[in-house]
C-alpha atoms as a PDB file:
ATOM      1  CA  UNK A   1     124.317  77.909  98.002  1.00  0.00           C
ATOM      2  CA  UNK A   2     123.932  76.563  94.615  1.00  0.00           C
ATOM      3  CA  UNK A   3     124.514  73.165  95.384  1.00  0.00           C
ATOM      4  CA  UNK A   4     121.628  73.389  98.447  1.00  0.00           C
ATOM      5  CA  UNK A   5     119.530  75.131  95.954  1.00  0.00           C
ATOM      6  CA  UNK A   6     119.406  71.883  93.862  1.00  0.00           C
ATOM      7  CA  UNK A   7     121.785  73.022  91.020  1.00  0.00           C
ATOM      8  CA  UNK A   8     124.557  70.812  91.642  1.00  0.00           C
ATOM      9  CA  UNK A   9     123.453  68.120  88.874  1.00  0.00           C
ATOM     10  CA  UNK A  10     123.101  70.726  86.147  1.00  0.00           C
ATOM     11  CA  UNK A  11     119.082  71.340  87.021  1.00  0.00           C
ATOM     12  CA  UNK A  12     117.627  74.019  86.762  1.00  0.00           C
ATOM     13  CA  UNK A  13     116.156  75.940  89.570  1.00  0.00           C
ATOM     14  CA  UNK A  14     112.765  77.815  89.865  1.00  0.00           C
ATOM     15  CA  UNK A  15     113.236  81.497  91.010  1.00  0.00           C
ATOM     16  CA  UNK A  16     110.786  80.624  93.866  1.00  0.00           C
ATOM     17  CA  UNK A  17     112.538  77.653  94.689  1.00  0.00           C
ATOM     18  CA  UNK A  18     115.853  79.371  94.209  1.00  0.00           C
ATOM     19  CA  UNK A  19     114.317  82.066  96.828  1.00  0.00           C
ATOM     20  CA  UNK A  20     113.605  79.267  99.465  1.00  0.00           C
ATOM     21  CA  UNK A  21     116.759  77.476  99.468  1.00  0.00           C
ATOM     22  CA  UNK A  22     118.471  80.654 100.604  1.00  0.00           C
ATOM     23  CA  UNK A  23     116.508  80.985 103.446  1.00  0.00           C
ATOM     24  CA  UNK A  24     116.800  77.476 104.018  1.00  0.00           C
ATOM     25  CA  UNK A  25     120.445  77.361 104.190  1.00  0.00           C
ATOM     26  CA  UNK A  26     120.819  80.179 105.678  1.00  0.00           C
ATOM     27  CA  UNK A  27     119.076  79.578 108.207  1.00  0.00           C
ATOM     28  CA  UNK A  28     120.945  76.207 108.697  1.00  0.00           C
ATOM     29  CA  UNK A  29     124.495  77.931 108.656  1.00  0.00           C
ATOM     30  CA  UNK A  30     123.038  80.252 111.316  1.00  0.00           C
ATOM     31  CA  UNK A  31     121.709  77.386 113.871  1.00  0.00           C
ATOM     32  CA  UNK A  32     125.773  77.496 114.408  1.00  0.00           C
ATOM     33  CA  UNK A  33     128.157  74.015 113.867  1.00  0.00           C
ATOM     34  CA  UNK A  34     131.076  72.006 114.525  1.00  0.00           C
ATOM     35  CA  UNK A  35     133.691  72.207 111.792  1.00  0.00           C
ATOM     36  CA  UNK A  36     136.561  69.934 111.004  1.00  0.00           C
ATOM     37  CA  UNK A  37     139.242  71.654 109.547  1.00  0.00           C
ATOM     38  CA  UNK A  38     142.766  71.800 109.150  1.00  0.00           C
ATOM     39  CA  UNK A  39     143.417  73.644 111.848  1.00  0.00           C
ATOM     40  CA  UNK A  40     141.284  71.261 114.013  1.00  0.00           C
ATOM     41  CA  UNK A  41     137.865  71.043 115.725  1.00  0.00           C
ATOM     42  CA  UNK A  42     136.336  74.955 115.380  1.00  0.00           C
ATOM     43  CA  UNK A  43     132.462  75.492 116.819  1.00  0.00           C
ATOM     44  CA  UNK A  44     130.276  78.542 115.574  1.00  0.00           C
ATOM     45  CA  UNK A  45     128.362  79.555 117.718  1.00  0.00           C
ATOM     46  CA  UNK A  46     124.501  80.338 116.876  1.00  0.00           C
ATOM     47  CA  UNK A  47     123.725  83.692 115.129  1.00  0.00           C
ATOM     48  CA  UNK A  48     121.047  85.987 116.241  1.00  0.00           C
ATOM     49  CA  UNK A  49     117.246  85.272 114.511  1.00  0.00           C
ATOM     50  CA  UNK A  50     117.395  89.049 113.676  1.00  0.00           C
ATOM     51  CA  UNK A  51     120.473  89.123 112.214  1.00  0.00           C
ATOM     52  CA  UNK A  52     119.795  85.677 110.285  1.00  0.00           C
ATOM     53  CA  UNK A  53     116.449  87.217 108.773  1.00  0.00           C
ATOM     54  CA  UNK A  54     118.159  90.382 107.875  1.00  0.00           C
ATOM     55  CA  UNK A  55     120.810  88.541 105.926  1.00  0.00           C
ATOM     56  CA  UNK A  56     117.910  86.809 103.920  1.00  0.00           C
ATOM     57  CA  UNK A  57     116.037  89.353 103.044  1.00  0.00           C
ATOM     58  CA  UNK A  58     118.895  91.168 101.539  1.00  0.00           C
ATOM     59  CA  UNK A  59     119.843  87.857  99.537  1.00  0.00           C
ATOM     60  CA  UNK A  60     116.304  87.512  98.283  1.00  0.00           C
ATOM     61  CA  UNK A  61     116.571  91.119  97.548  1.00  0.00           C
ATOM     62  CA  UNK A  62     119.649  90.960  95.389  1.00  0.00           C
ATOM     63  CA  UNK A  63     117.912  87.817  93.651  1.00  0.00           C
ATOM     64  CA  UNK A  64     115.628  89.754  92.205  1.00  0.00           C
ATOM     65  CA  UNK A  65     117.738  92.222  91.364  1.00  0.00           C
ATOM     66  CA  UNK A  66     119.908  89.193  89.510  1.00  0.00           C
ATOM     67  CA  UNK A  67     116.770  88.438  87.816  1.00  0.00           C
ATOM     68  CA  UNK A  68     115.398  91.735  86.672  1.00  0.00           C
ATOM     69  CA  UNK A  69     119.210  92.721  85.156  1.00  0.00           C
ATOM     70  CA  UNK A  70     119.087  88.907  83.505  1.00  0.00           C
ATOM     71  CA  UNK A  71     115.576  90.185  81.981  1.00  0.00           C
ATOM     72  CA  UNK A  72     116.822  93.605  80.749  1.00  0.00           C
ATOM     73  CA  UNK A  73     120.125  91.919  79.565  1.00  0.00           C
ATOM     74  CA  UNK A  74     117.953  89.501  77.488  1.00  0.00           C
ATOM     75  CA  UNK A  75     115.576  92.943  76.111  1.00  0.00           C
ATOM     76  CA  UNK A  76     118.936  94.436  75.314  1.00  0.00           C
ATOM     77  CA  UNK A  77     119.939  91.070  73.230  1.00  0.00           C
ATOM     78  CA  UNK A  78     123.478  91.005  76.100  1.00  0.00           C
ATOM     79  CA  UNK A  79     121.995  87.605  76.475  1.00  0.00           C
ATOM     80  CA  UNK A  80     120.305  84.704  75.258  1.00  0.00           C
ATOM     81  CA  UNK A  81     116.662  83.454  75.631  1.00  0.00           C
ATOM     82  CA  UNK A  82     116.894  80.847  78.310  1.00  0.00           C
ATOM     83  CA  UNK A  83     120.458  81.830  79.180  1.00  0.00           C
ATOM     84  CA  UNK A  84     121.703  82.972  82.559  1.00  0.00           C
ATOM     85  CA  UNK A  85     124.475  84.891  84.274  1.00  0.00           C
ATOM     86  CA  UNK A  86     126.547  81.579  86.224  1.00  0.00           C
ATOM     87  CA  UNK A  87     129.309  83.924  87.403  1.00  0.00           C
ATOM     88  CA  UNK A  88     130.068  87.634  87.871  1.00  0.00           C
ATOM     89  CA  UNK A  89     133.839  86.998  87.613  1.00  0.00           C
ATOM     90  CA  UNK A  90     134.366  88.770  84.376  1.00  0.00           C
ATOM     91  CA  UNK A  91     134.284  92.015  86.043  1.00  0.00           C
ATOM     92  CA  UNK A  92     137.016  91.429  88.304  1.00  0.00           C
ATOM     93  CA  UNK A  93     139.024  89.741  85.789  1.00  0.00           C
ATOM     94  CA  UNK A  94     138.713  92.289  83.184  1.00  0.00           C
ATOM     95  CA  UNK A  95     139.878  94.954  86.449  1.00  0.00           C
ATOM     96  CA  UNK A  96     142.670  92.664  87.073  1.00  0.00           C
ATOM     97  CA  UNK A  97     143.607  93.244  83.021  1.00  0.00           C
ATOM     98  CA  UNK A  98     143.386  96.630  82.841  1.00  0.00           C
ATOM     99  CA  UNK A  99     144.893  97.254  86.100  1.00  0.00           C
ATOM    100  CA  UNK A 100     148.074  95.036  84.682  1.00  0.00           C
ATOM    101  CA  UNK A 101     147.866  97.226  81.344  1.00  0.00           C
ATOM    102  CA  UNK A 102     147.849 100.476  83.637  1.00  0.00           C
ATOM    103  CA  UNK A 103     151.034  99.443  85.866  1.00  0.00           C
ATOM    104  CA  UNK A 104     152.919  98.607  82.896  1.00  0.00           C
ATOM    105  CA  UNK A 105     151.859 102.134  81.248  1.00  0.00           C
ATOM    106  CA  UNK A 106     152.839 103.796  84.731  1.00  0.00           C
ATOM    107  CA  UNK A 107     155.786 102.041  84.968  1.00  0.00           C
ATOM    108  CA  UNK A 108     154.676 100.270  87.985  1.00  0.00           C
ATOM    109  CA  UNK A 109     155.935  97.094  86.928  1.00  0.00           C
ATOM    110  CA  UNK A 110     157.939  95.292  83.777  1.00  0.00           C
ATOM    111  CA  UNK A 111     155.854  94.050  80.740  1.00  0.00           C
ATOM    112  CA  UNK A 112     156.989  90.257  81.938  1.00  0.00           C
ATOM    113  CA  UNK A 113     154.481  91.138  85.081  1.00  0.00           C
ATOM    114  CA  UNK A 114     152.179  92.479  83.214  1.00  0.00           C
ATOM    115  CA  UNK A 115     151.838  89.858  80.100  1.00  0.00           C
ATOM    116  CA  UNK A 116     151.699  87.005  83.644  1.00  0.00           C
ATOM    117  CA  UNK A 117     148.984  89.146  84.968  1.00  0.00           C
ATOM    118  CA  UNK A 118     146.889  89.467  81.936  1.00  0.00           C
ATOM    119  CA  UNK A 119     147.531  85.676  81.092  1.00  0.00           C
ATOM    120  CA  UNK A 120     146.315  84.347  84.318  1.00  0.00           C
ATOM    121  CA  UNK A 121     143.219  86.339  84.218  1.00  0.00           C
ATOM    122  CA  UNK A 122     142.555  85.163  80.572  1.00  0.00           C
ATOM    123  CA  UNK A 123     143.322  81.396  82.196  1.00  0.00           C
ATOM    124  CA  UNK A 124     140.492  82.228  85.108  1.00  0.00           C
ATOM    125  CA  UNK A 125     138.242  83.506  82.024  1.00  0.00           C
ATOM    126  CA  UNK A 126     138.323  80.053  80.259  1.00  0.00           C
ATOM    127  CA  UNK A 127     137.767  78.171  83.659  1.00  0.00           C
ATOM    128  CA  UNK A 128     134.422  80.093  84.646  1.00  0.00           C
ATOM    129  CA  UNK A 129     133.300  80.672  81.108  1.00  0.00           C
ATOM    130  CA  UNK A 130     132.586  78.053  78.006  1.00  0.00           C
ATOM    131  CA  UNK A 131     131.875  81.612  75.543  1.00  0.00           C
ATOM    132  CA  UNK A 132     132.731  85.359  74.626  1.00  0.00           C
ATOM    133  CA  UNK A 133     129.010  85.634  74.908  1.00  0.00           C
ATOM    134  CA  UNK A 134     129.139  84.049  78.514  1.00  0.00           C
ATOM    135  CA  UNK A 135     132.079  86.161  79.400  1.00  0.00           C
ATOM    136  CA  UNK A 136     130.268  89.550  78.037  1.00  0.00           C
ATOM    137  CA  UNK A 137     126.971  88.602  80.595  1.00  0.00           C
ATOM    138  CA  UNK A 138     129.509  87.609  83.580  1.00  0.00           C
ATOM    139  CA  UNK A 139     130.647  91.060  83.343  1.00  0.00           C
ATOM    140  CA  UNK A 140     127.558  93.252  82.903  1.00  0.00           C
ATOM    141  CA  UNK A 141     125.920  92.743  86.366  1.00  0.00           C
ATOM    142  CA  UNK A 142     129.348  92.223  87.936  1.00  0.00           C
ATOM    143  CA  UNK A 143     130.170  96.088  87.691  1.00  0.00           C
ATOM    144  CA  UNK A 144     127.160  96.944  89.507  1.00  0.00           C
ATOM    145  CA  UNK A 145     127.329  97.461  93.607  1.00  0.00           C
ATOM    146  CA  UNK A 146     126.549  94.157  95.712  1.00  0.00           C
ATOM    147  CA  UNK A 147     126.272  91.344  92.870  1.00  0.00           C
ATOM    148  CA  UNK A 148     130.493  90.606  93.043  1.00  0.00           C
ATOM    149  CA  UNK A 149     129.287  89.621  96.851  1.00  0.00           C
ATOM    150  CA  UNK A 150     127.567  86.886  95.643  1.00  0.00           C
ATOM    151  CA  UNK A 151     129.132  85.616  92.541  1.00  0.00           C
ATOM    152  CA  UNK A 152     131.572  82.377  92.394  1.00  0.00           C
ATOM    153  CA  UNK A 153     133.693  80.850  90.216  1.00  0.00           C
ATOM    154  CA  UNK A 154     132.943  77.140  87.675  1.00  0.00           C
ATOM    155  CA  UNK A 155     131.102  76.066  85.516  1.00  0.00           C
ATOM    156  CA  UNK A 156     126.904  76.762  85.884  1.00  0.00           C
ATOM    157  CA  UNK A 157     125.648  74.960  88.525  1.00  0.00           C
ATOM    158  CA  UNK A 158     129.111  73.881  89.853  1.00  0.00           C
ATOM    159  CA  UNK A 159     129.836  75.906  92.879  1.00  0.00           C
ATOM    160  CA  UNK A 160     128.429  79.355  90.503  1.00  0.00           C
ATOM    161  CA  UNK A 161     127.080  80.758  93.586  1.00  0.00           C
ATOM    162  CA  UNK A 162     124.353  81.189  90.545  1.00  0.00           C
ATOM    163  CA  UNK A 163     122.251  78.367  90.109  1.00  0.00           C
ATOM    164  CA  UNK A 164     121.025  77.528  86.734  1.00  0.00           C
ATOM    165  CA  UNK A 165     117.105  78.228  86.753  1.00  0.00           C
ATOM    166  CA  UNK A 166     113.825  78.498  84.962  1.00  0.00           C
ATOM    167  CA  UNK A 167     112.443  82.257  84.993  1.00  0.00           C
ATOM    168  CA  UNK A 168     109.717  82.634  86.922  1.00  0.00           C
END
């Protein structure tokens, strides 16, 4: 959705704008399609308008929610003036850490799996994050209920599932 909200090219997108292109696309992905895949020709058939709507509305929903946590991240100095959240993978991959650290501790598993498990999280870490800092504010909203939903992996901009954008 990033890439149909015009942040493909690095841009940044207007909240408004950002808003929109949900709806847009949504909307699009709901008129149903013929996909080409591996396993062949598949067709999708057309979603309800109801159902369509409701999906929407809950997206637009958790936008603002992305944007109000962004705003008291920034109050809280968690991030950056002009900075944004491109990814809520740092929760997950921090999880997957700790949950390697706890087998090991329980005896779940040898320290080899463990020290593999905590190194290919920390690999996943550098590929969705540039900073620490960027890392940190991946991770905040990413603990809270709905936002992993919606989060993505790269760089921002780059298939994020956040687009970068101008506050508004």
């Amino acid at each position: 959705m990033a890439d149909s909200a015009g942040a493909d090219g690095g841009d940044f997108v207007d909240i408004g704008y950002w808003r929109q292109a949900v709806g847009k696309v949504l909307r699009a992905k709901a008129a149903g399609s013929t996909v080409l895949g591996p396993d062949g020709v598949t067709k999708n058939d057309a979603r309800p308008e109801s159902e369509t709507e409701a999906q929407i509305e809950g997206v637009q929903r958790l936008i603002g929610r992305i944007t109000r946590y962004e705003a008291r991240m920034r109050a809280d100095g968690v991030l950056d003036e002009n900075r944004y959240v491109t990814s809520v993978d740092a929760w997950d991959l921090g999880r997957a850490s700790k949950m390697a650290r706890w087998g090991l501790g329980a005896r779940y598993g040898t320290l080899q799996e463990a020290e593999s498990a905590v190194i290919e999280a920390g690999r996943k870490a550098a590929l969705s994050y540039r900073s620490w800092p960027e890392f940190s504010a991946g991770g905040t909203p990413g603990g809270l209920s709905g936002l992993r939903a919606v989060g993505g992996r790269g760089r921002p901009g780059r298939h994020s599932g956040f687009p970068r954008r101008k506050a508004g």
